[in-house]
PDB file of N, CA and C in Angstrom:
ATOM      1  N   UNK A   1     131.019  47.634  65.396  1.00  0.00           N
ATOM      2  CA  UNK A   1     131.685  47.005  66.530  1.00  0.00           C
ATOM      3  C   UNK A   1     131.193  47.684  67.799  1.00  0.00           C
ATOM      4  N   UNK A   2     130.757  47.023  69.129  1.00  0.00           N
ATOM      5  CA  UNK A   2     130.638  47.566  69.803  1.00  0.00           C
ATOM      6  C   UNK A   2     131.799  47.143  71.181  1.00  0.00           C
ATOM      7  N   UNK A   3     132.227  48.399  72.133  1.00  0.00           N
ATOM      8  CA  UNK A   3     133.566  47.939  72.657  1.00  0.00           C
ATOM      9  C   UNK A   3     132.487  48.051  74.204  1.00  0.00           C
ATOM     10  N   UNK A   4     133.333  47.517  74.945  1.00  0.00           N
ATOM     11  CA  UNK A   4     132.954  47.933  76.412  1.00  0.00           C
ATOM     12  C   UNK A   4     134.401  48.105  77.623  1.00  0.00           C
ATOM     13  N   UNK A   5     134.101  49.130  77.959  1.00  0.00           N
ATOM     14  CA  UNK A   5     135.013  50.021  78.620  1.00  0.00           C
ATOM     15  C   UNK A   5     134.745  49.930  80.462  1.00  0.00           C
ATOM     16  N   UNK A   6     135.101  49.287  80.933  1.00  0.00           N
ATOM     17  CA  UNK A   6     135.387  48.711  82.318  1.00  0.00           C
ATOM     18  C   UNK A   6     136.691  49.804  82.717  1.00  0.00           C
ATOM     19  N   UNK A   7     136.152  50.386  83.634  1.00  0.00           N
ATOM     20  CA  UNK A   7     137.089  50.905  84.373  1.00  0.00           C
ATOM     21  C   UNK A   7     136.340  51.696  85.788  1.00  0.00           C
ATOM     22  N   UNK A   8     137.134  51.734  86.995  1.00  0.00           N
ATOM     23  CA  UNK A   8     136.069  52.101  88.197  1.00  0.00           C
ATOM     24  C   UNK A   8     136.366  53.888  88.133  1.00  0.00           C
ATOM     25  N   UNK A   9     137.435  54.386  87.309  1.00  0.00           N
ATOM     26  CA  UNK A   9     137.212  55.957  87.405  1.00  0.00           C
ATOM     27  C   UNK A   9     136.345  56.378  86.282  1.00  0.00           C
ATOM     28  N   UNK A  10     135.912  57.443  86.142  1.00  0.00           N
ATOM     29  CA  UNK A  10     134.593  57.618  84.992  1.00  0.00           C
ATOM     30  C   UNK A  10     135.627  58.682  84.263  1.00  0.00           C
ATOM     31  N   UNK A  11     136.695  59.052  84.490  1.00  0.00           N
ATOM     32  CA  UNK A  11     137.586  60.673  83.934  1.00  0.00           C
ATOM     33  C   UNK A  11     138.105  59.334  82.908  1.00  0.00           C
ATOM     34  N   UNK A  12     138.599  58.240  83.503  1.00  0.00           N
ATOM     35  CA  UNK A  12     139.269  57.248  82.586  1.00  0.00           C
ATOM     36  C   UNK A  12     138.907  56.576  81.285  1.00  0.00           C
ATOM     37  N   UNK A  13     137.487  56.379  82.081  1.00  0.00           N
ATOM     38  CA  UNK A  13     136.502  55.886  80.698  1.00  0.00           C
ATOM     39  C   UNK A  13     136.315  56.989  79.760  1.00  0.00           C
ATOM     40  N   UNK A  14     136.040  58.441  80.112  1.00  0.00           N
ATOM     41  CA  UNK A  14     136.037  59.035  79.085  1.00  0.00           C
ATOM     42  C   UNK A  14     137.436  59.296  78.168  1.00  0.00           C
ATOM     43  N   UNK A  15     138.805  59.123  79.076  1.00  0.00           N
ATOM     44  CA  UNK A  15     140.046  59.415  78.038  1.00  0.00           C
ATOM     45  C   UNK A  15     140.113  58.070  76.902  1.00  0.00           C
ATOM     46  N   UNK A  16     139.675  56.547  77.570  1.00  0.00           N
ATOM     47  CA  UNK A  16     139.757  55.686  76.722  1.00  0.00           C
ATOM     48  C   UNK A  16     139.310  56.221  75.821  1.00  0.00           C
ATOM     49  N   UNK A  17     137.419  56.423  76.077  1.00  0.00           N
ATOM     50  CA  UNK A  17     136.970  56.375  74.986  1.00  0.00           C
ATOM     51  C   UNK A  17     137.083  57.440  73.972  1.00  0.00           C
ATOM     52  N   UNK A  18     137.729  59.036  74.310  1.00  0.00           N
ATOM     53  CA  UNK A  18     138.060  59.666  73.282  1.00  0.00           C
ATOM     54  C   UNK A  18     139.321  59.078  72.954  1.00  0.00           C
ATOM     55  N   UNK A  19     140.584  58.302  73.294  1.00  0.00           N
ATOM     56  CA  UNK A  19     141.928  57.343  72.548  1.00  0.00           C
ATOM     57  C   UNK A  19     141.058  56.362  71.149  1.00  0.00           C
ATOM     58  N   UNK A  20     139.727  56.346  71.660  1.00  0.00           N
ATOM     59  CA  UNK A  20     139.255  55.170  70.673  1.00  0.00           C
ATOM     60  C   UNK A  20     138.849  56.213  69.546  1.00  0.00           C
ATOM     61  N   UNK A  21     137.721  57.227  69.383  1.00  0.00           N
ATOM     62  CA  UNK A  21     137.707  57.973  68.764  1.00  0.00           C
ATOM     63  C   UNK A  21     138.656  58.520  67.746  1.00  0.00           C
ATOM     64  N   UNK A  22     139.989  58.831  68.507  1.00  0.00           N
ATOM     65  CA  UNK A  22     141.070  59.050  67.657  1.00  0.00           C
ATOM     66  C   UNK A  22     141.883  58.293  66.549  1.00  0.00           C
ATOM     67  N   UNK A  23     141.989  56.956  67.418  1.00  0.00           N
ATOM     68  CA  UNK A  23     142.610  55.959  66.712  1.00  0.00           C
ATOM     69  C   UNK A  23     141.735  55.407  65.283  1.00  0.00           C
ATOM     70  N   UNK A  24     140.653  55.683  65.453  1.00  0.00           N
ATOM     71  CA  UNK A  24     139.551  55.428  64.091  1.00  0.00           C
ATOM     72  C   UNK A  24     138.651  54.677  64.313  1.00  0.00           C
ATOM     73  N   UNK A  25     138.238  54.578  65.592  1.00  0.00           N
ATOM     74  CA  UNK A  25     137.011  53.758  66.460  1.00  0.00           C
ATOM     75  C   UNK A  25     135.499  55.030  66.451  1.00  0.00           C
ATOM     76  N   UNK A  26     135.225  55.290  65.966  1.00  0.00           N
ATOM     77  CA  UNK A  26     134.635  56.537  65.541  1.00  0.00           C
ATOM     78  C   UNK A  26     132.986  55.854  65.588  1.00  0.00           C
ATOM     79  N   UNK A  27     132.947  55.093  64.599  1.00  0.00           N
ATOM     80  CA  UNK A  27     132.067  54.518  64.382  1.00  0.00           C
ATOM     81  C   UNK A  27     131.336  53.362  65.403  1.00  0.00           C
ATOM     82  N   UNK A  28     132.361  52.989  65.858  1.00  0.00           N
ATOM     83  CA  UNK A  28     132.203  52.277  67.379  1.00  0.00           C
ATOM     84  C   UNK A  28     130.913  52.387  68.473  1.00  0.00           C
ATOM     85  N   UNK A  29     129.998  51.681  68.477  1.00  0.00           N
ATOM     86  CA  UNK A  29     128.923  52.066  70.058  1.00  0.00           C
ATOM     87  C   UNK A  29     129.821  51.767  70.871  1.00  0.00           C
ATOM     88  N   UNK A  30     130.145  52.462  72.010  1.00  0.00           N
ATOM     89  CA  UNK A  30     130.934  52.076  73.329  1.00  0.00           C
ATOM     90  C   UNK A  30     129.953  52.548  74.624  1.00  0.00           C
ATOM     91  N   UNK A  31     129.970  51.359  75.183  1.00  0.00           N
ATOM     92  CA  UNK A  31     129.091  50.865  76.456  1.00  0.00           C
ATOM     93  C   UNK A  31     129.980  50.959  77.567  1.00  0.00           C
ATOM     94  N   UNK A  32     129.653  51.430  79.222  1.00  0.00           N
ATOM     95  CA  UNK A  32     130.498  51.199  79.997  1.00  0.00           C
ATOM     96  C   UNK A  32     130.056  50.782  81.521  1.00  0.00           C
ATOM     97  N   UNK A  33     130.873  50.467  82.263  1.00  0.00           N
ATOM     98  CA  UNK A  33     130.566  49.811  83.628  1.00  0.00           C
ATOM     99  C   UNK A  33     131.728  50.366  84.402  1.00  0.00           C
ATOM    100  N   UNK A  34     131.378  50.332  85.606  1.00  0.00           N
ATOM    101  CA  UNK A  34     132.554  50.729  86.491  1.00  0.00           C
ATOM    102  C   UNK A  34     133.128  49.795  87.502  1.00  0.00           C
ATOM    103  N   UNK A  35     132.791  48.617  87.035  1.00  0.00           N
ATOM    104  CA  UNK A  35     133.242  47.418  87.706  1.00  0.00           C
ATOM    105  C   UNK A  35     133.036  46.246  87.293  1.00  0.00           C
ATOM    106  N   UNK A  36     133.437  45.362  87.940  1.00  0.00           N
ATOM    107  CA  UNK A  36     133.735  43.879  87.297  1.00  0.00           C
ATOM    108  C   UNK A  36     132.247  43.318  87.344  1.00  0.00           C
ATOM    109  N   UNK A  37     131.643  43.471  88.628  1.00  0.00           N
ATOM    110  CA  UNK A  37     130.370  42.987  88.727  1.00  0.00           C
ATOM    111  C   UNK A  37     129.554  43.177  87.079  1.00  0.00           C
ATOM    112  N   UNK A  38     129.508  44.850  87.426  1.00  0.00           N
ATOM    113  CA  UNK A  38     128.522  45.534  86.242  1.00  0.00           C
ATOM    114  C   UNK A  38     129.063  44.966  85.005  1.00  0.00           C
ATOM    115  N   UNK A  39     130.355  44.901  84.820  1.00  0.00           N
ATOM    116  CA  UNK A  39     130.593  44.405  83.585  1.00  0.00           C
ATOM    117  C   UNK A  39     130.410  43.004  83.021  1.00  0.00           C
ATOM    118  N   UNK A  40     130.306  42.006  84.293  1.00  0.00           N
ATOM    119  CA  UNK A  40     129.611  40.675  83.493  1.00  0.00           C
ATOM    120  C   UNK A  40     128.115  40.917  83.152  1.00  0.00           C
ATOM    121  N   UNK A  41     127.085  41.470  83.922  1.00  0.00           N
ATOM    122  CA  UNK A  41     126.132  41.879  83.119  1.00  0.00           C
ATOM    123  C   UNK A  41     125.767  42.690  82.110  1.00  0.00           C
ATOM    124  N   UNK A  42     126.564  43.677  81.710  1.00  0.00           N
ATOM    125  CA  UNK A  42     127.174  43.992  80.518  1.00  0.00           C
ATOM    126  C   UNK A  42     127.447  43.468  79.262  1.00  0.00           C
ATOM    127  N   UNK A  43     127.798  42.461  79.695  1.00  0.00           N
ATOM    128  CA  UNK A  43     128.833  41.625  78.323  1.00  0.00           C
ATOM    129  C   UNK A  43     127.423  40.577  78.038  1.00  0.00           C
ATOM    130  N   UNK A  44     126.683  40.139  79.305  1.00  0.00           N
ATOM    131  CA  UNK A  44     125.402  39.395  78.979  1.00  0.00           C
ATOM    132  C   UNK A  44     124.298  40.384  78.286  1.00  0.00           C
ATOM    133  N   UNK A  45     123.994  41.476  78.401  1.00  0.00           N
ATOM    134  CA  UNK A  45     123.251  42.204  77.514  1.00  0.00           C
ATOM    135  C   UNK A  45     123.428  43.320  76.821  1.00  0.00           C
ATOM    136  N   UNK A  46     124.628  43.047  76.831  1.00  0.00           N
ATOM    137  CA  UNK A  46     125.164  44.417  74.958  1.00  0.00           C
ATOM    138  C   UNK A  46     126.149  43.450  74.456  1.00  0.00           C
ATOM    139  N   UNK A  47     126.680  42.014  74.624  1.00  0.00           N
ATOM    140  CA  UNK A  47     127.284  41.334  74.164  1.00  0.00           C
ATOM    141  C   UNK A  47     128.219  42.085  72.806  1.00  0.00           C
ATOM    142  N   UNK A  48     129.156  42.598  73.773  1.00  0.00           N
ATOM    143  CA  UNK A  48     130.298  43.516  72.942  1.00  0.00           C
ATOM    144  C   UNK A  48     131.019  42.723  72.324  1.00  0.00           C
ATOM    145  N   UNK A  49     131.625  43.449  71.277  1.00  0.00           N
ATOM    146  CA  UNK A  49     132.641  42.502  70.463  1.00  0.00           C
ATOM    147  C   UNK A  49     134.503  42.721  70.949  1.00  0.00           C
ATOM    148  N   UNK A  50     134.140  43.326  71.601  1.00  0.00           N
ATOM    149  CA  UNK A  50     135.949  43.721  72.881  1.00  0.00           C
ATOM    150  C   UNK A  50     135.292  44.432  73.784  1.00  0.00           C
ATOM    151  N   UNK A  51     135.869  43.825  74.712  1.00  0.00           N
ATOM    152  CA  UNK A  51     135.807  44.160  76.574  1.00  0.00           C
ATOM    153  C   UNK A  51     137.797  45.283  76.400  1.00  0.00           C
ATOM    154  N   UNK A  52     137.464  46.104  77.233  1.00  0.00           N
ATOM    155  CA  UNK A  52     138.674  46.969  76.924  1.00  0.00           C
ATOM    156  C   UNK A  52     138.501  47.011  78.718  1.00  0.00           C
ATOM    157  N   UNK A  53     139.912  46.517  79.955  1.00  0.00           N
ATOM    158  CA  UNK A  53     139.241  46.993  81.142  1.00  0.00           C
ATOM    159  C   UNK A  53     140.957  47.289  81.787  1.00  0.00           C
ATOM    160  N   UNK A  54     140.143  47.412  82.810  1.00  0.00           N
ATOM    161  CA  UNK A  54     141.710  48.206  83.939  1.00  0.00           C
ATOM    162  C   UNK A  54     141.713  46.989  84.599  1.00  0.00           C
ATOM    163  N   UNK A  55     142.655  46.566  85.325  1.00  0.00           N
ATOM    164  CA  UNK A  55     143.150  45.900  86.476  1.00  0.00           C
ATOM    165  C   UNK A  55     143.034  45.419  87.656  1.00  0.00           C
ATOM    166  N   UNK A  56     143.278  47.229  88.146  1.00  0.00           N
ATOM    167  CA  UNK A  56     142.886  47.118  89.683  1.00  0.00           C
ATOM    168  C   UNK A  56     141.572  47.671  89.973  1.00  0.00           C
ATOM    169  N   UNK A  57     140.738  46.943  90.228  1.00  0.00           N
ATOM    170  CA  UNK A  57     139.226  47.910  90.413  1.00  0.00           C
ATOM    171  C   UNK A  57     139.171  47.719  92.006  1.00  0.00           C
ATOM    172  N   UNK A  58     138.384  47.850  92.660  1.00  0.00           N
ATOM    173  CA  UNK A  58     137.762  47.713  94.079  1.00  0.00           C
ATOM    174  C   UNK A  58     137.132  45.885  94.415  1.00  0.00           C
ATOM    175  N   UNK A  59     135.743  45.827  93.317  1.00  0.00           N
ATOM    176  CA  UNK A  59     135.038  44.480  93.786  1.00  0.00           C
ATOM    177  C   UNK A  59     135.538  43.584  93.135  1.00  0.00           C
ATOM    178  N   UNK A  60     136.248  43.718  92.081  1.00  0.00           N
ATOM    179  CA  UNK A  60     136.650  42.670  91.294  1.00  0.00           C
ATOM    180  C   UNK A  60     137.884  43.150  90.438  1.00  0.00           C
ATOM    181  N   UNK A  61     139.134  42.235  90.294  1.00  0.00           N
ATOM    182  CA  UNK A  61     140.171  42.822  89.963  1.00  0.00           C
ATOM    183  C   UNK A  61     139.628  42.500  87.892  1.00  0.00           C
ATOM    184  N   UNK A  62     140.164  43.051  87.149  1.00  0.00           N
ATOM    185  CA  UNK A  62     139.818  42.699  85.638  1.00  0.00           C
ATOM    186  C   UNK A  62     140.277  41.552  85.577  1.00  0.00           C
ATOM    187  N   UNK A  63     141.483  40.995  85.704  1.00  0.00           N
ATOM    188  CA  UNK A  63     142.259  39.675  85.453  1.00  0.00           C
ATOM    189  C   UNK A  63     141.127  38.466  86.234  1.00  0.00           C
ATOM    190  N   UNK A  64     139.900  38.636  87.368  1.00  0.00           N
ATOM    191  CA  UNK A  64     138.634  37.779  87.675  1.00  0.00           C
ATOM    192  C   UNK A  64     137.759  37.740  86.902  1.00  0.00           C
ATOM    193  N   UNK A  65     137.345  39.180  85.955  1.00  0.00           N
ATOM    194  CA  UNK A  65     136.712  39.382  85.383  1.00  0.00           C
ATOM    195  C   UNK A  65     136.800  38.630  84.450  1.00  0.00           C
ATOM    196  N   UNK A  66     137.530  38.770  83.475  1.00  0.00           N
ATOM    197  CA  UNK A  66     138.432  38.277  82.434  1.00  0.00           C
ATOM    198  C   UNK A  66     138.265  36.451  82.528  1.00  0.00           C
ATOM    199  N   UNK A  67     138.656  36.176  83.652  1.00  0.00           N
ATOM    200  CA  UNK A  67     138.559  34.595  84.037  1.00  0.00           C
ATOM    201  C   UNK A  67     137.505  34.110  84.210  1.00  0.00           C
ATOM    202  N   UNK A  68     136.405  34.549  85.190  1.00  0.00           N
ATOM    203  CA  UNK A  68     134.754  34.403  85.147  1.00  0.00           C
ATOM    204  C   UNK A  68     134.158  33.998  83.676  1.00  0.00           C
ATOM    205  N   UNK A  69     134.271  35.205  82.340  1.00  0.00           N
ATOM    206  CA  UNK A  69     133.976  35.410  81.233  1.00  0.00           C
ATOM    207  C   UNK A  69     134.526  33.836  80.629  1.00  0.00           C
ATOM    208  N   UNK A  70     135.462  33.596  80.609  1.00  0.00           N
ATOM    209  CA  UNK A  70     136.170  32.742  79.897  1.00  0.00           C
ATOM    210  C   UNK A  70     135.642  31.564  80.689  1.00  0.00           C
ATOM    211  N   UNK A  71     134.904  31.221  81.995  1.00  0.00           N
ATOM    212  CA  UNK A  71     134.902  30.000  82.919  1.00  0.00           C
ATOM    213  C   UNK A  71     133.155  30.076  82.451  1.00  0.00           C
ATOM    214  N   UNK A  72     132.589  30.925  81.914  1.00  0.00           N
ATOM    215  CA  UNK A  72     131.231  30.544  81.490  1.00  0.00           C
ATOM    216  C   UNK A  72     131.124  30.162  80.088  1.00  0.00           C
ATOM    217  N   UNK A  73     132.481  30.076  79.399  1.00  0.00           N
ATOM    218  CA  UNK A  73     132.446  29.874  78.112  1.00  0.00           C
ATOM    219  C   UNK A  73     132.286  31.077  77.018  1.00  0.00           C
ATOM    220  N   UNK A  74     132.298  32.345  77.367  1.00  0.00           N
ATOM    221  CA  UNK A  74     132.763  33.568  76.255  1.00  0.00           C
ATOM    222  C   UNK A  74     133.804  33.990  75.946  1.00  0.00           C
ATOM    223  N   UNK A  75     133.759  34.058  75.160  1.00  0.00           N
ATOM    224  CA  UNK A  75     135.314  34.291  74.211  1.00  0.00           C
ATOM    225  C   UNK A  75     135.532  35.227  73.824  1.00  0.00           C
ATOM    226  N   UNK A  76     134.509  36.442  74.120  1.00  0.00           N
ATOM    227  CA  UNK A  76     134.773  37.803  73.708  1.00  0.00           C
ATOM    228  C   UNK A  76     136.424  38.137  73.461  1.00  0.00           C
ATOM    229  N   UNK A  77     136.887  39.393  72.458  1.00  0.00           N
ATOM    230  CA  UNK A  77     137.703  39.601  72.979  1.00  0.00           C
ATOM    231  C   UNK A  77     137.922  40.175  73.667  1.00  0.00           C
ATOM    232  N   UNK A  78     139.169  40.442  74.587  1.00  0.00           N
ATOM    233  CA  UNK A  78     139.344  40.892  75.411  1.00  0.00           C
ATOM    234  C   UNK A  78     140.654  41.458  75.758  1.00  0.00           C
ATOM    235  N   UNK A  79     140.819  42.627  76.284  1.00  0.00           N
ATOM    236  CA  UNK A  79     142.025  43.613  76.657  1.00  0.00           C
ATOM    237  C   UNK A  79     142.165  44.527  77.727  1.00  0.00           C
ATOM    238  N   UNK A  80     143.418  44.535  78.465  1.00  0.00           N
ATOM    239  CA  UNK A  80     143.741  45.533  79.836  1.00  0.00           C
ATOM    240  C   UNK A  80     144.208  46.969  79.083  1.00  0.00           C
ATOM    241  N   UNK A  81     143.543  47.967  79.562  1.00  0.00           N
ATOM    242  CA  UNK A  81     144.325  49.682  79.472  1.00  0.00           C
ATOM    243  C   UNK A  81     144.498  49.617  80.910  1.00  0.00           C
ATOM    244  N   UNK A  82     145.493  49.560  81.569  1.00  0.00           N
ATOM    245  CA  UNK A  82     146.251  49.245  82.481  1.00  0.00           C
ATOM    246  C   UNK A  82     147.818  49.961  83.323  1.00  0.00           C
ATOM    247  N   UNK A  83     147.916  50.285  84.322  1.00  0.00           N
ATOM    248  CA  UNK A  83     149.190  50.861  84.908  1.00  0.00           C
ATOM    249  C   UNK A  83     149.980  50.000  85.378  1.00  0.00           C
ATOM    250  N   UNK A  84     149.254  48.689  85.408  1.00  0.00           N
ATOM    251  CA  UNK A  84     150.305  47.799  85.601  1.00  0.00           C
ATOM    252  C   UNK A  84     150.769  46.731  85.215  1.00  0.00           C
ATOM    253  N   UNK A  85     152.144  47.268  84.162  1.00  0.00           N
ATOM    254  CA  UNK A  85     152.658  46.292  83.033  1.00  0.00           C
ATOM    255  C   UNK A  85     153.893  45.618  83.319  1.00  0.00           C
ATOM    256  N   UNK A  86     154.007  45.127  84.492  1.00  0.00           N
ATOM    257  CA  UNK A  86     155.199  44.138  84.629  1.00  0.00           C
ATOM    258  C   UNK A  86     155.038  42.888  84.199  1.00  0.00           C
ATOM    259  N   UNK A  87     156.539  42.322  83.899  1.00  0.00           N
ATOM    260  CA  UNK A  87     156.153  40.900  82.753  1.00  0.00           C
ATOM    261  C   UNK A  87     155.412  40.087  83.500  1.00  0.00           C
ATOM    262  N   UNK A  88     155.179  40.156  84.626  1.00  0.00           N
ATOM    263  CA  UNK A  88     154.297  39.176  85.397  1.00  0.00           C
ATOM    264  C   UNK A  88     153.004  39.238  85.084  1.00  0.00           C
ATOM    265  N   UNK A  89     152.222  40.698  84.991  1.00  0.00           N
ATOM    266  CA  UNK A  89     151.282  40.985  84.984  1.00  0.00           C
ATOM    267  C   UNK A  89     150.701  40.554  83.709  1.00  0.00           C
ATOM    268  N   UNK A  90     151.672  40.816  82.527  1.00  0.00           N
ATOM    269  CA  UNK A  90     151.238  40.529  81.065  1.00  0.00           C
ATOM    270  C   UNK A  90     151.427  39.289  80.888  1.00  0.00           C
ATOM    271  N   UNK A  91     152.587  38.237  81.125  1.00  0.00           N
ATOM    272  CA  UNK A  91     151.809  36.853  81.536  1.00  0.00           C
ATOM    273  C   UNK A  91     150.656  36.293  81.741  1.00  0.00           C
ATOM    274  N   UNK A  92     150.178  36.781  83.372  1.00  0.00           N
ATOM    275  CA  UNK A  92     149.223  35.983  83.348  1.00  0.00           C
ATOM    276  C   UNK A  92     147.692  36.920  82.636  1.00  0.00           C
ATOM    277  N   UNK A  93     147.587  38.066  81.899  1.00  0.00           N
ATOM    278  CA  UNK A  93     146.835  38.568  81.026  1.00  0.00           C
ATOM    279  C   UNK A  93     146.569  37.571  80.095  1.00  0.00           C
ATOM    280  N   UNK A  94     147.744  36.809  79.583  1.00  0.00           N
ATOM    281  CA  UNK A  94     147.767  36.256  78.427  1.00  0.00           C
ATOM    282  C   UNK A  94     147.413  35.163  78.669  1.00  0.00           C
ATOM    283  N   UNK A  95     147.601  34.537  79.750  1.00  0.00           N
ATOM    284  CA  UNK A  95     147.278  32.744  80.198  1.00  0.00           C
ATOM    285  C   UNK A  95     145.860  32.893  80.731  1.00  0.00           C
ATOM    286  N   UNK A  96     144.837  34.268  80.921  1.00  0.00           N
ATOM    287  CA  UNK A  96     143.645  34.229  81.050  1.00  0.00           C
ATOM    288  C   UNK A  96     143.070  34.535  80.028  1.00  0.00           C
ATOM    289  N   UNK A  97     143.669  34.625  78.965  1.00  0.00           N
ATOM    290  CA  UNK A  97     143.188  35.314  77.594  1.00  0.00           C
ATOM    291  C   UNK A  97     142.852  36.195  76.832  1.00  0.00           C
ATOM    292  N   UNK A  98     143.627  37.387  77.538  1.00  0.00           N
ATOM    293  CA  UNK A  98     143.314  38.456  76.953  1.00  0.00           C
ATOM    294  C   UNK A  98     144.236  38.542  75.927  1.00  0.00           C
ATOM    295  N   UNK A  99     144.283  39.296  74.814  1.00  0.00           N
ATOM    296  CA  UNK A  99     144.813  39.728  73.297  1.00  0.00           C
ATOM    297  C   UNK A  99     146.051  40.994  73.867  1.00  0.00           C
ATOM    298  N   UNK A 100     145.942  41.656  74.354  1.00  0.00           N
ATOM    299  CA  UNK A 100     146.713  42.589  74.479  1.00  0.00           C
ATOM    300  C   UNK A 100     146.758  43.347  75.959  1.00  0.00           C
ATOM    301  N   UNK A 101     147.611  44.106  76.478  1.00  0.00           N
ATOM    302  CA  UNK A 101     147.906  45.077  77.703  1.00  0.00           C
ATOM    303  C   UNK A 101     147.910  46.384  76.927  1.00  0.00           C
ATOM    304  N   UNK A 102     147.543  47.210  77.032  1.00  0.00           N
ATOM    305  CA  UNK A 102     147.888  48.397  76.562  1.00  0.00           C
ATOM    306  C   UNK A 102     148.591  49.412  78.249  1.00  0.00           C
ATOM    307  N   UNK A 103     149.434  49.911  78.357  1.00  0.00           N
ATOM    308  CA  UNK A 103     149.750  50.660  79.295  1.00  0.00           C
ATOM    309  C   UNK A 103     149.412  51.987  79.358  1.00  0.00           C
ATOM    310  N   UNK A 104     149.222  52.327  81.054  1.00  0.00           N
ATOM    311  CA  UNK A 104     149.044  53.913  80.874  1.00  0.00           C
ATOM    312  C   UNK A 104     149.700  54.968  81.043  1.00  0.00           C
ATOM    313  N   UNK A 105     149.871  55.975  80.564  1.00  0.00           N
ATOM    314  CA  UNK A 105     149.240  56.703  80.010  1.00  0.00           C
ATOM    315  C   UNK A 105     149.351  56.001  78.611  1.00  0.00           C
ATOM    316  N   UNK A 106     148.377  56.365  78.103  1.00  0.00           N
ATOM    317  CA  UNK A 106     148.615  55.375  76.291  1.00  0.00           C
ATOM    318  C   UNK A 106     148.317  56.614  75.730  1.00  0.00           C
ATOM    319  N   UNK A 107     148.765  56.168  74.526  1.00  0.00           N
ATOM    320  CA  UNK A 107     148.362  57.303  72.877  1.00  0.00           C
ATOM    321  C   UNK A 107     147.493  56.551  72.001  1.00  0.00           C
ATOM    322  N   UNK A 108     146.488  57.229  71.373  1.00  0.00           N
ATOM    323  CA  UNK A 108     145.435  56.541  70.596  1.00  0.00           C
ATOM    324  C   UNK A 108     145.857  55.629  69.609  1.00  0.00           C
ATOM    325  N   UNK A 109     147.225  55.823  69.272  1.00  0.00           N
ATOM    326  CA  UNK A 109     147.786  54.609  68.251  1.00  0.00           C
ATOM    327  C   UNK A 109     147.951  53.615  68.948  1.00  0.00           C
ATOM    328  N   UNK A 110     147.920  53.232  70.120  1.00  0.00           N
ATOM    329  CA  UNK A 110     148.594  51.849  70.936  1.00  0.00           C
ATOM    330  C   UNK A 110     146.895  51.604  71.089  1.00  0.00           C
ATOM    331  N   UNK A 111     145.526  51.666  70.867  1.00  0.00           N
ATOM    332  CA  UNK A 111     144.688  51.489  70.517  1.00  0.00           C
ATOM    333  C   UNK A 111     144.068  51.000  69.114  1.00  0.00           C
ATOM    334  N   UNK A 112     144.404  51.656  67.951  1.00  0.00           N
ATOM    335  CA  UNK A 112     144.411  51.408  66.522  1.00  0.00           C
ATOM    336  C   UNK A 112     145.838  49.610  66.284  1.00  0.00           C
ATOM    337  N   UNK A 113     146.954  49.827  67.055  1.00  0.00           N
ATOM    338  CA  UNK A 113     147.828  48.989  66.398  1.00  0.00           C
ATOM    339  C   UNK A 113     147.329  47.203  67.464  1.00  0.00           C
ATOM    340  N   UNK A 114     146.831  47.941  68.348  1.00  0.00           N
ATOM    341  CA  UNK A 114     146.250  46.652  69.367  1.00  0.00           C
ATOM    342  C   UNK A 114     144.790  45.463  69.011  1.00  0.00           C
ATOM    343  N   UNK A 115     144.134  46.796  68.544  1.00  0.00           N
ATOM    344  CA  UNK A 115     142.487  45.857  68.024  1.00  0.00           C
ATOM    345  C   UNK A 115     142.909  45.559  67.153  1.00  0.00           C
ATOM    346  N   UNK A 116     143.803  46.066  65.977  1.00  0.00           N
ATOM    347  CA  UNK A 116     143.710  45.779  64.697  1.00  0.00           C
ATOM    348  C   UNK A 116     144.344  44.406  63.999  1.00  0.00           C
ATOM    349  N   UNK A 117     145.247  44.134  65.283  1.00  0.00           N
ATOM    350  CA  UNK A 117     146.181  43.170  65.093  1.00  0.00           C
ATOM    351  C   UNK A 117     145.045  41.623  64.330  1.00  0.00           C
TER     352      UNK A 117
END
């Protein structure tokens, strides 16, 4: 499986990606971008099998990202590690198609019980 890890802090991408490590993502290639831009070209040439991203970035919020992906026709899956989990927010996560919110600070099991679903 390979994941891709969208997030604009780089301290973040590395806690995801050791949460993934833990949870039993071990085996996992994980690819990353620090923005929405970088991450649609991303997803066009490492064509990951889960997009894992944050929210609020700078050039592009994830929830555009997320919508772009889905308005060119990819279906990747897709998921927020995210600080902001109000029912509003996880709504419209879900009406753009993402699988899950994970909130932050998270524990590597809210990683393992989220992909696995």
């Amino acid at each position: 499986m390979k994941i891709l890890i969208v997030d604009d802090s780089r301290a973040m991408r590395m806690l995801v990606t050791r949460a993934l490590r833990q949870a039993g993502f071990g085996e996992c290639e994980i690819v990353e971008a620090s923005g929405g831009d970088e991450a649609v070209g991303m997803v066009h040439r490492e064509s990951p099998d889960l997009v894992l991203s944050d929210w609020n970035m700078p050039a592009m919020l994830g929830v555009d990202l997320l919508r772009k992906l889905r308005a060119e026709g990819n279906g990747v899956r897709f998921g927020f590690v995210t600080s902001e989990v109000s029912d509003h927010i996880k709504e419209e996560a879900r009406v753009a198609g993402a699988e899950f919110v994970i909130s932050k600070p998270f524990a590597a099991d809210a990683f393992a019980r989220a992909i696995n679903r």
